[in-house]
N, C-alpha and C. Protein backbone atom coordinates (compact mmCIF):
# COMPACT_ATOMS: atom_id res chain seq x y z
N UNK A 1 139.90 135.26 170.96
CA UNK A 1 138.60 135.14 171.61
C UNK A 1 138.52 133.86 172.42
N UNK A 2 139.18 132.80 171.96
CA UNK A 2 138.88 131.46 172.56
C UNK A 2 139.97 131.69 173.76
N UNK A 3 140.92 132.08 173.67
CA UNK A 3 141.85 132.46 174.80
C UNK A 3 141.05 133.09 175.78
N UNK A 4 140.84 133.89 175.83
CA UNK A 4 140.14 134.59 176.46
C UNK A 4 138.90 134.13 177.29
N UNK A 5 138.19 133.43 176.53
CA UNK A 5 136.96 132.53 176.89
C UNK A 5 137.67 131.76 177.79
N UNK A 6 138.27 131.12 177.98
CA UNK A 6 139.10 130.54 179.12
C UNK A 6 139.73 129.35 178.31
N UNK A 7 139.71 129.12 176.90
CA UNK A 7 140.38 127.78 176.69
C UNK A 7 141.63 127.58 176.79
N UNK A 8 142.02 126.75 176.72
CA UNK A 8 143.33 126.60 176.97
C UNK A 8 144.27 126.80 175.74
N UNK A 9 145.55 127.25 175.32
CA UNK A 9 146.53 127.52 174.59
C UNK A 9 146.70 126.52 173.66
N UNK A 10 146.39 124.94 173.64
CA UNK A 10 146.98 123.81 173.09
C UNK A 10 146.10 123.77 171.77
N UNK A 11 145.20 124.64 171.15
CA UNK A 11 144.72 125.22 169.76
C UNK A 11 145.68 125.36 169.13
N UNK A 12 145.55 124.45 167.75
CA UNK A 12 146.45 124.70 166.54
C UNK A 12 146.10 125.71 165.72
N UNK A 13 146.43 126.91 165.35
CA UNK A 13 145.91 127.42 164.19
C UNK A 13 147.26 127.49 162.94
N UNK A 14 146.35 127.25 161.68
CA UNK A 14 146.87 126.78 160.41
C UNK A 14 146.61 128.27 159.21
N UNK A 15 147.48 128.60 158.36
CA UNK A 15 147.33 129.35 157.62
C UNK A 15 147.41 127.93 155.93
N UNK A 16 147.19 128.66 155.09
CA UNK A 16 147.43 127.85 154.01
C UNK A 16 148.50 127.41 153.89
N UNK A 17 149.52 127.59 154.28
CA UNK A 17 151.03 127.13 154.07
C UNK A 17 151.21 125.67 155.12
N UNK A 18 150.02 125.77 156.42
CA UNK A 18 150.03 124.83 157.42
C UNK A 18 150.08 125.28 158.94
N UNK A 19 150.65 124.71 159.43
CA UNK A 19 150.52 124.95 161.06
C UNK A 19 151.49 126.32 161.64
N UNK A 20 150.91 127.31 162.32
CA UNK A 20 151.93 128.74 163.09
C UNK A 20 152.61 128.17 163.72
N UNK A 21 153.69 128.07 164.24
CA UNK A 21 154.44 127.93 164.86
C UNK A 21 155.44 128.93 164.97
N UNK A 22 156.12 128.62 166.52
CA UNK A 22 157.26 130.33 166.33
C UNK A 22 158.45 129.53 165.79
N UNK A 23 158.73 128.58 165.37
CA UNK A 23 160.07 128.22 164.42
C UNK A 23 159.77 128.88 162.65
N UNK A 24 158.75 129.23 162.71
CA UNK A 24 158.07 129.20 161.66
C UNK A 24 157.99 131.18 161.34
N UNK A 25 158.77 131.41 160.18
CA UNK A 25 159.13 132.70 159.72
C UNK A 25 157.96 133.40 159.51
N UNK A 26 157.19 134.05 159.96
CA UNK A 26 155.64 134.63 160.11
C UNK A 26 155.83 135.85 160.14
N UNK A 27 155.17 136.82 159.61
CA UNK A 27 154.93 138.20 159.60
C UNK A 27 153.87 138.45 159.89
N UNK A 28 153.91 139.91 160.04
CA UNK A 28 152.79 140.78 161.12
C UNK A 28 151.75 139.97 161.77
N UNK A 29 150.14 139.65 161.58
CA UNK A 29 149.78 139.17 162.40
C UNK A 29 149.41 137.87 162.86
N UNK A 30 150.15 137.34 162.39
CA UNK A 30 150.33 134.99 162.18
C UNK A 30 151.50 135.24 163.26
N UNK A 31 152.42 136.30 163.51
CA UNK A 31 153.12 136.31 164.66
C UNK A 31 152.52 135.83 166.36
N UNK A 32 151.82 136.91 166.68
CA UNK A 32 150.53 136.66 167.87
C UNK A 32 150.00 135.39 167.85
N UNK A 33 149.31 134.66 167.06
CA UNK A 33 148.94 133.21 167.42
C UNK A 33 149.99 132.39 167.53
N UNK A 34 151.23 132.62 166.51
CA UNK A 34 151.87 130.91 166.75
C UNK A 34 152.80 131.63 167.82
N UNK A 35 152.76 132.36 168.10
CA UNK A 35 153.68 132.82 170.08
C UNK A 35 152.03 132.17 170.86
N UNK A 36 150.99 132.45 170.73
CA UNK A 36 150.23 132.05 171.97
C UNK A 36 148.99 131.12 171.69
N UNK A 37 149.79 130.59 170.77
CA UNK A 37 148.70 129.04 170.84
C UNK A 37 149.57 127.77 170.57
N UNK A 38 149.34 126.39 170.24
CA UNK A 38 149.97 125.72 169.72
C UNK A 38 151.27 125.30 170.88
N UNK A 39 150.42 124.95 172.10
CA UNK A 39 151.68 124.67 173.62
C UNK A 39 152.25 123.57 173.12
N UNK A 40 151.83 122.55 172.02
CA UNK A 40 152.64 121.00 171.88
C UNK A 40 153.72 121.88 170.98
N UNK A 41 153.68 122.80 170.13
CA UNK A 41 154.68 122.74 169.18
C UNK A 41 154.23 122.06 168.00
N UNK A 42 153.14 122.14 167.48
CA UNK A 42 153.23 120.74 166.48
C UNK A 42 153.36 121.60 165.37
N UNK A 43 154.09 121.06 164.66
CA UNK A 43 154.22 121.23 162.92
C UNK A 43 153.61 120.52 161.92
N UNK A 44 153.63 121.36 160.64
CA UNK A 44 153.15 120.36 159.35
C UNK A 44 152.23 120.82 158.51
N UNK A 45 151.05 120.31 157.46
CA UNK A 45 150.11 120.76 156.84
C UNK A 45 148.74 120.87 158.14
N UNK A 46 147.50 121.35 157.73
CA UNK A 46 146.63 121.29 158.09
C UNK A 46 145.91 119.60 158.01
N UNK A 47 145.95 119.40 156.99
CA UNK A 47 145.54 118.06 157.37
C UNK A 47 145.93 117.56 158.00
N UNK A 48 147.71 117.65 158.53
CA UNK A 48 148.21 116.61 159.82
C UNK A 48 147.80 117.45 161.02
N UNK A 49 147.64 118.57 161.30
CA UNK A 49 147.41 118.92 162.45
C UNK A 49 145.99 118.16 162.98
N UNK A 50 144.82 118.10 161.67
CA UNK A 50 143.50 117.68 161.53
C UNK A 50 143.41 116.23 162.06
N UNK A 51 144.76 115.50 161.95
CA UNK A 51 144.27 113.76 162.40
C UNK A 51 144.26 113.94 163.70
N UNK A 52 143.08 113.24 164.07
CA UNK A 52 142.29 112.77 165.20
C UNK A 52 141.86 114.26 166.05
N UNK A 53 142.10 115.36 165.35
CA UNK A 53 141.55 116.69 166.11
C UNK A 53 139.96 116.49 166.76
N UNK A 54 139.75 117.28 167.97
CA UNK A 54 138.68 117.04 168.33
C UNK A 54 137.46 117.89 167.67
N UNK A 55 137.74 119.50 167.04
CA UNK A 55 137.45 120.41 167.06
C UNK A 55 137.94 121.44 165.82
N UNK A 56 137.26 122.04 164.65
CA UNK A 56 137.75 122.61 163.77
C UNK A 56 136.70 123.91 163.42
N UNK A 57 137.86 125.03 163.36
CA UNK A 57 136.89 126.29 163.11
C UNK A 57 137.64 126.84 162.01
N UNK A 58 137.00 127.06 160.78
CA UNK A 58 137.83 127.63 159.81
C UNK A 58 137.04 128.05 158.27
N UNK A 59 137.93 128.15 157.53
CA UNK A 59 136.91 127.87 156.20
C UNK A 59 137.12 126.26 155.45
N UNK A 60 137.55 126.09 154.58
CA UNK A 60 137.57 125.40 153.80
C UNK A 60 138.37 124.13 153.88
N UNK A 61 137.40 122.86 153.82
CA UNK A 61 138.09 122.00 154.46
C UNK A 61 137.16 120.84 153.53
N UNK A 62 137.82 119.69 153.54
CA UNK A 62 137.48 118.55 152.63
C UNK A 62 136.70 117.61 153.46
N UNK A 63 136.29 116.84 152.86
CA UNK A 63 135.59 115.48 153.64
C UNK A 63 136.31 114.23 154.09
N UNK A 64 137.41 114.62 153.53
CA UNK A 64 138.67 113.22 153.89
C UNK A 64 139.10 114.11 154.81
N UNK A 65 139.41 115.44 155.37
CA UNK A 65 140.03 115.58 156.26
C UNK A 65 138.88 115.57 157.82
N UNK A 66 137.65 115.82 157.53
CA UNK A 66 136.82 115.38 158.08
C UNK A 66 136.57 113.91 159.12
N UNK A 67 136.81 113.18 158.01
CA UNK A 67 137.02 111.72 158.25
C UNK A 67 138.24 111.54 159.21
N UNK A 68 139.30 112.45 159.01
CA UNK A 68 140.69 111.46 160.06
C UNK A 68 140.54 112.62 160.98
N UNK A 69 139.25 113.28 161.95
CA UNK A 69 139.35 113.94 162.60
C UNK A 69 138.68 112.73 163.93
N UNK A 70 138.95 113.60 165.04
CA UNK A 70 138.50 112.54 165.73
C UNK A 70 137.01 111.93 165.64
N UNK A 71 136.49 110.86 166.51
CA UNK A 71 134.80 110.72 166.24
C UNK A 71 134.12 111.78 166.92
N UNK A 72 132.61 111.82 166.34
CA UNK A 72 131.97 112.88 166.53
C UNK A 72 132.66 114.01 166.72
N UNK A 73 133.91 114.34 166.40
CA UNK A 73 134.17 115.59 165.83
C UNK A 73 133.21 117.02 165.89
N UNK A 74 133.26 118.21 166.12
CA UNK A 74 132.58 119.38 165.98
C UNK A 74 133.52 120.51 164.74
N UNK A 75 132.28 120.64 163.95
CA UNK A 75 133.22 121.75 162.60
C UNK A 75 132.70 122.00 162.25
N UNK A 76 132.77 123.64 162.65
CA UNK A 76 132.86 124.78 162.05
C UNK A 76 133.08 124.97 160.98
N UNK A 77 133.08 124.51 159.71
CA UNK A 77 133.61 124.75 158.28
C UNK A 77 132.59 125.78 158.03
N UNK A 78 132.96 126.93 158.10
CA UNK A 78 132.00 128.46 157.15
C UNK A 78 132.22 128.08 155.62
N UNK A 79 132.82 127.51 154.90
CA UNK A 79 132.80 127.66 153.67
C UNK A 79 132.68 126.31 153.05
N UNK A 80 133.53 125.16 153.09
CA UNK A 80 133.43 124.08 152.71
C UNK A 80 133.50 123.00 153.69
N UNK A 81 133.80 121.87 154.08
CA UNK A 81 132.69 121.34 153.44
C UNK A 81 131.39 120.59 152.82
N UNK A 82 130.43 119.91 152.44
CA UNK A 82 129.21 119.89 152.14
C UNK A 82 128.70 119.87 153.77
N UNK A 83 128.23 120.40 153.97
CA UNK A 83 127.28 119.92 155.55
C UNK A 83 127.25 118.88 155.95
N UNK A 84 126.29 118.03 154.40
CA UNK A 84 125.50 116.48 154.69
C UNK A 84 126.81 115.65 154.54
N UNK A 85 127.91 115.54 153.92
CA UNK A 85 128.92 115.12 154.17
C UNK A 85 129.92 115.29 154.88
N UNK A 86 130.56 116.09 155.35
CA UNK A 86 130.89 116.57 156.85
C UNK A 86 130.28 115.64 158.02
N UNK A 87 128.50 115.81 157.93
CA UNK A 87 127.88 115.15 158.58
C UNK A 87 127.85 113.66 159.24
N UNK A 88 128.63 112.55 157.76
CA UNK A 88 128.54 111.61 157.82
C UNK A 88 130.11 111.18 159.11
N UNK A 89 130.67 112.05 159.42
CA UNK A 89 132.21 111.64 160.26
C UNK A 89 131.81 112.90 161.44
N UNK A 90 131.51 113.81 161.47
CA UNK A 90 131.44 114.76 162.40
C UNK A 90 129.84 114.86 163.42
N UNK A 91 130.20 114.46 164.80
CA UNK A 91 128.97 115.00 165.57
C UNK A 91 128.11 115.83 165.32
N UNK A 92 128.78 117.47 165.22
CA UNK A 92 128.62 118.21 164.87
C UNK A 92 128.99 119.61 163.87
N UNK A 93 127.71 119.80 163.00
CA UNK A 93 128.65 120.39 161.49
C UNK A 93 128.19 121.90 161.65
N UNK A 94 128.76 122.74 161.48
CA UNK A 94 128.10 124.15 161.47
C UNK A 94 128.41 125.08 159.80
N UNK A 95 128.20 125.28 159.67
CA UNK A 95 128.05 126.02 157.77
C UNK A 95 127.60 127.29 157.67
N UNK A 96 128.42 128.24 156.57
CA UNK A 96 127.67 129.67 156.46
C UNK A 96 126.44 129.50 155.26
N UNK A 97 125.68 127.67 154.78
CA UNK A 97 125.07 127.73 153.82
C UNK A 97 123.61 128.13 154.60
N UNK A 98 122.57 128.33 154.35
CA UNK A 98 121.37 129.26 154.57
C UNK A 98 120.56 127.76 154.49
N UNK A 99 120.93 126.58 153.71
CA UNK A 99 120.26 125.58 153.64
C UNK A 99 120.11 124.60 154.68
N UNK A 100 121.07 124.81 155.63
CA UNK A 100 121.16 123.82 156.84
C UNK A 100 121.16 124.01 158.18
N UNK A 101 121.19 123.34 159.10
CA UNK A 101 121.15 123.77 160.32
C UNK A 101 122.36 124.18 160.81
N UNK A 102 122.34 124.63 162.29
CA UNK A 102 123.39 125.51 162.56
C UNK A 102 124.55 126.80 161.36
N UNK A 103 123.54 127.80 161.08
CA UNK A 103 124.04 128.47 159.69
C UNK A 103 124.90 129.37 160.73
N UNK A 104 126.10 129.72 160.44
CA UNK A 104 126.89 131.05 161.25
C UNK A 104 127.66 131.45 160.04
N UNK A 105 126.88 132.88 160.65
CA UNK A 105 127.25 133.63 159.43
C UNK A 105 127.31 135.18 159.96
N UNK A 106 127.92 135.76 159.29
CA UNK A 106 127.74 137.43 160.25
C UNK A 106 126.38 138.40 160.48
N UNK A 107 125.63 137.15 159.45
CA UNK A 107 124.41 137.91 160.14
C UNK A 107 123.73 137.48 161.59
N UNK A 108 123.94 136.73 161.77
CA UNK A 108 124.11 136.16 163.50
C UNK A 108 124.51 137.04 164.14
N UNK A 109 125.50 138.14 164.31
CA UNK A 109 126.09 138.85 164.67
C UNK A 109 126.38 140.68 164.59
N UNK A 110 126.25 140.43 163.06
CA UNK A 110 126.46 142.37 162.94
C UNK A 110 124.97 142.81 163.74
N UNK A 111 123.82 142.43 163.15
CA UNK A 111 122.69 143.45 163.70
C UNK A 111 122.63 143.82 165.17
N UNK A 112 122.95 143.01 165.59
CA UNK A 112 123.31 142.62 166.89
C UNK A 112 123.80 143.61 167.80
N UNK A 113 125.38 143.14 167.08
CA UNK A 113 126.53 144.13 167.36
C UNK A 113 126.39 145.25 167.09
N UNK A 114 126.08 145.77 166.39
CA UNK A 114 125.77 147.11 165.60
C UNK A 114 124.65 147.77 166.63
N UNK A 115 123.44 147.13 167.13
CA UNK A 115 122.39 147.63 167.43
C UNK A 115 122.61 148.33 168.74
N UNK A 116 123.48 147.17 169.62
CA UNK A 116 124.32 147.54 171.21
C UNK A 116 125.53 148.47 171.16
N UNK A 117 126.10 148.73 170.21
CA UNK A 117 127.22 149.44 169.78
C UNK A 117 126.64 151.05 169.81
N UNK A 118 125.60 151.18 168.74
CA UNK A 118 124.93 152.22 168.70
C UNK A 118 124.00 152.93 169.69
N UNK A 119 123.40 152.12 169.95
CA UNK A 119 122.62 152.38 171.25
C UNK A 119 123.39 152.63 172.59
N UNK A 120 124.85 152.88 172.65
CA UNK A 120 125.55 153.02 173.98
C UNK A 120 126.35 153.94 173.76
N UNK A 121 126.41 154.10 172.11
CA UNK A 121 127.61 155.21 171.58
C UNK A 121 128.94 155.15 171.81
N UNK A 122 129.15 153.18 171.64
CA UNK A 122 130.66 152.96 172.23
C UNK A 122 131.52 153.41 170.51
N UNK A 123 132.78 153.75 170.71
CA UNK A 123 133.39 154.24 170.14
C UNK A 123 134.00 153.12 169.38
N UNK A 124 134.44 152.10 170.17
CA UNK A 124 135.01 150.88 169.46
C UNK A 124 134.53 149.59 169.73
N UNK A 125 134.99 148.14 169.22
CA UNK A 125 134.56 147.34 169.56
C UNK A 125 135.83 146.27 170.37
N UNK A 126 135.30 145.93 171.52
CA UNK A 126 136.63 145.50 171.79
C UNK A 126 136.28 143.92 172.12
N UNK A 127 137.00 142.79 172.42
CA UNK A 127 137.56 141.12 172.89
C UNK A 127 136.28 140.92 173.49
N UNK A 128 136.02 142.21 174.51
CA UNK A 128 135.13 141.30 175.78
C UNK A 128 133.72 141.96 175.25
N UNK A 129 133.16 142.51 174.30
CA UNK A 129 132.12 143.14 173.47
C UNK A 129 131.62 141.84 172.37
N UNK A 130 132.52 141.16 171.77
CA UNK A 130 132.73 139.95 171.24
C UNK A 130 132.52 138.77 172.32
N UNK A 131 132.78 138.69 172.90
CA UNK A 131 132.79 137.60 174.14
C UNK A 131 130.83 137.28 174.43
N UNK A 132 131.27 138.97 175.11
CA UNK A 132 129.22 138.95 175.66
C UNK A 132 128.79 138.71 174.76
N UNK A 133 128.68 139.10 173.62
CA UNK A 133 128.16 138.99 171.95
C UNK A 133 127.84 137.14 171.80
N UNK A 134 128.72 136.74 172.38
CA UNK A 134 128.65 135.44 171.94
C UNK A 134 128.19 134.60 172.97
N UNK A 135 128.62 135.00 174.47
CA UNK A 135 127.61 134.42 175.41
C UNK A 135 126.61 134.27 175.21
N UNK A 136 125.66 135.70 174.43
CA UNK A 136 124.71 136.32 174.99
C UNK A 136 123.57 135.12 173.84
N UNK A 137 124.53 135.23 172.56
CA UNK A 137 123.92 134.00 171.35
C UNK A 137 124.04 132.59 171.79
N UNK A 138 124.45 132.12 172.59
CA UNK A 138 124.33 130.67 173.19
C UNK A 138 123.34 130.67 174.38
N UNK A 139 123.05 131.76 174.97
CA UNK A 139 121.66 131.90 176.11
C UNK A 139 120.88 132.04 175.19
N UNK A 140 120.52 132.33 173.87
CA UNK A 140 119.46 132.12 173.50
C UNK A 140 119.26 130.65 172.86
N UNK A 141 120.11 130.37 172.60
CA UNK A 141 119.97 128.72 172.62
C UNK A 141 118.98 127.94 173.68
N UNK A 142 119.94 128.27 174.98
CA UNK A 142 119.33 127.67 175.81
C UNK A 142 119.27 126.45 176.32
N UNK A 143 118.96 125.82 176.66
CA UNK A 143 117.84 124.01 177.12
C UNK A 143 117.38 123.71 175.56
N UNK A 144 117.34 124.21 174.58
CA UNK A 144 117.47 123.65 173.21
C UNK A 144 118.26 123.53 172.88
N UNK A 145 119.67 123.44 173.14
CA UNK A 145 120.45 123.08 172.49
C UNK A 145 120.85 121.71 172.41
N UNK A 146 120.97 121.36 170.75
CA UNK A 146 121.21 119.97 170.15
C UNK A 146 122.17 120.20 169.41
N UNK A 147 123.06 119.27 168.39
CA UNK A 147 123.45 118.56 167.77
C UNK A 147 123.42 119.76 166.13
N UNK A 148 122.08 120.04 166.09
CA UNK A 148 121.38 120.48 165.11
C UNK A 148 121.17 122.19 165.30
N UNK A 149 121.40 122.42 166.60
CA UNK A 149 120.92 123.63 166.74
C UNK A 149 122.05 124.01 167.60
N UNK A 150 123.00 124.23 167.71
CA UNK A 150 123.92 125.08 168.22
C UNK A 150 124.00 126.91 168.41
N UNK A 151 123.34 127.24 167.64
CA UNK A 151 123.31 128.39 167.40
C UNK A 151 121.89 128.53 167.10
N UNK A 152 121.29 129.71 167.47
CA UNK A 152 119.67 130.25 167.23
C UNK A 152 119.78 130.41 165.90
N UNK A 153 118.11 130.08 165.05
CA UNK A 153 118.30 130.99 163.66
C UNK A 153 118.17 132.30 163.55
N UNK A 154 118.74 132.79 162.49
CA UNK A 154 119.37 134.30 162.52
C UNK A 154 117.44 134.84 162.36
N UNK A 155 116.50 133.93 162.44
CA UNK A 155 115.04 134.70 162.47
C UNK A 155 114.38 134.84 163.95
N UNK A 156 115.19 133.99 164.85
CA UNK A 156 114.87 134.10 166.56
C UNK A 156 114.72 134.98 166.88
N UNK A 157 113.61 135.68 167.08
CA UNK A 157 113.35 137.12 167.09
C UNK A 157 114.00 137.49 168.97
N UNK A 158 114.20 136.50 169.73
CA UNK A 158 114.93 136.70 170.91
C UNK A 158 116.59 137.09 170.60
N UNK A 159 117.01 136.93 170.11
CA UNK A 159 118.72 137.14 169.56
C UNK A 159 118.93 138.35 169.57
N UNK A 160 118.59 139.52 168.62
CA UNK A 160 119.31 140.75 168.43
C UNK A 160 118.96 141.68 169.71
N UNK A 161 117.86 141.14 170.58
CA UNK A 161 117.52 142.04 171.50
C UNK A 161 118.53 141.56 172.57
N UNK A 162 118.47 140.49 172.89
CA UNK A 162 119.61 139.33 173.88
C UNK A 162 121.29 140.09 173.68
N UNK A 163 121.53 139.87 172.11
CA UNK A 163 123.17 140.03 171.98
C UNK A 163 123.00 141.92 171.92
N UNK A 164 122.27 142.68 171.51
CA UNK A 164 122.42 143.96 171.64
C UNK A 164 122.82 144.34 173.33
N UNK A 165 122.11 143.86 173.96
CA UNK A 165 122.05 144.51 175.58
C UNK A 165 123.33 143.86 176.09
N UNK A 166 123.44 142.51 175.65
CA UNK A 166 125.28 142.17 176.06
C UNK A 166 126.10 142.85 175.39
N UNK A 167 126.10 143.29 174.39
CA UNK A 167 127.61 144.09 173.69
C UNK A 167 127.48 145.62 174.49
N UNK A 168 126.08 145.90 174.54
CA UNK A 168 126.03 147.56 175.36
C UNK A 168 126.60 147.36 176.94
N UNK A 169 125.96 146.43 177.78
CA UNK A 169 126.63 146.18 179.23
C UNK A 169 127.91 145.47 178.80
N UNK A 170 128.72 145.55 177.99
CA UNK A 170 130.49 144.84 178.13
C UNK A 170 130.73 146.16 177.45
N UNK A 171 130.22 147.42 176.60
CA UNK A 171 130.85 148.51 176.41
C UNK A 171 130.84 149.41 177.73
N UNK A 172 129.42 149.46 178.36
CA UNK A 172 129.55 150.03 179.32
C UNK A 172 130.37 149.84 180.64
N UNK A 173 130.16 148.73 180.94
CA UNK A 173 131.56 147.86 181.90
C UNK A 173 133.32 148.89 181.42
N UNK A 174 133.62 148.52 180.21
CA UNK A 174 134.93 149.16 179.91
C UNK A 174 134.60 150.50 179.92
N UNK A 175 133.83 151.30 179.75
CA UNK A 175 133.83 152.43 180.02
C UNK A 175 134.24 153.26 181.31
N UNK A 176 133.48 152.60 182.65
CA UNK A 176 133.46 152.51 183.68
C UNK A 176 134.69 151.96 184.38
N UNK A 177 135.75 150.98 183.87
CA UNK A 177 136.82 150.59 184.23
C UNK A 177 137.70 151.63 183.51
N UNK A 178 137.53 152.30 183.08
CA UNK A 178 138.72 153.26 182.19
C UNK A 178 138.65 154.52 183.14
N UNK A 179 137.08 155.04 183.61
CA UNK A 179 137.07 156.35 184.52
C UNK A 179 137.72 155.77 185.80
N UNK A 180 137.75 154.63 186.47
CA UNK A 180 138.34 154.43 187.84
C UNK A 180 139.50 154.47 187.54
């Protein structure tokens, strides 16, 4: 998805064992990322990939690795960890806990998805259905967006109507590119 979004390739992604890489004996689908991410080559644990990183999306992650990330840092930790500690080394903290700000969680997303999916009678869900999906949740952000609020709360009664009509116009789009 971030490929796609236009970022650039030089994203590390880490399994529990540590960093993908194609020197690195990988099966079925840890193959696809460490061929098309990871342009330095870097090797090692997750925590070394983590020193001075700008940027972390994942689950479970400590507060010391927090700390040797770069300053103001942005992380994504869905699972661990604490927010308010995270908080104290990272700009910005995002969490699947219900207690804090910026919560992402799939309920941000399925009703959403589900609602534009159904309502167009697309058959599958595809990259660029996900994409609009996620555009469509940062326009509702808006000129509010802070620090604190990265993401709408999953009660923004503007959201499911916003991300429904983007996942239906990116099903309908591929529909229409498949009959030409």
């Amino acid at each position: 998805m971030l490929l796609l979004a236009g970022y650039p390739a030089h994203g590390i992604v880490c399994d529990r064992e540590g960093v993908l890489h194609e020197d690195r004996d990988l099966m079925g689908e840890k193959g696809w990322p460490a061929a098309n991410t990871n342009a330095g080559g870097t090797t090692g644990t997750l925590q070394e990939a983590l020193r001075g990183a700008d940027v972390f999306l994942g689950g479970i992650l400590a507060p010391a690795d927090v700390a040797a990330m770069a300053g103001r840092a942005i992380v994504f930790a869905l699972a661990n960890p604490d927010p308010a500690a995270a908080g104290r080394h990272a700009g910005i903290v995002s969490t699947g806990r219900s207690d804090f700000p910026n919560q992402i969680t799939n309920v941000l997303a399925f009703p959403a998805m589900f609602r534009g999916l159904l309502d167009l009678g697309a058959p599958r869900v595809t990259a660029h259905m996900l994409l609009a999906a996620a555009r469509a949740l940062a326009d509702v952000v808006g000129e509010d967006l802070a620090p604190g609020r990265i993401v709408p709360s999953v009660f923004d009664e503007g959201l499911v109507p916003a991300m429904a009509e983007a996942v239906a116009g990116a099903a309908k789009a591929a529909d229409q590119s498949t009959v030409d």
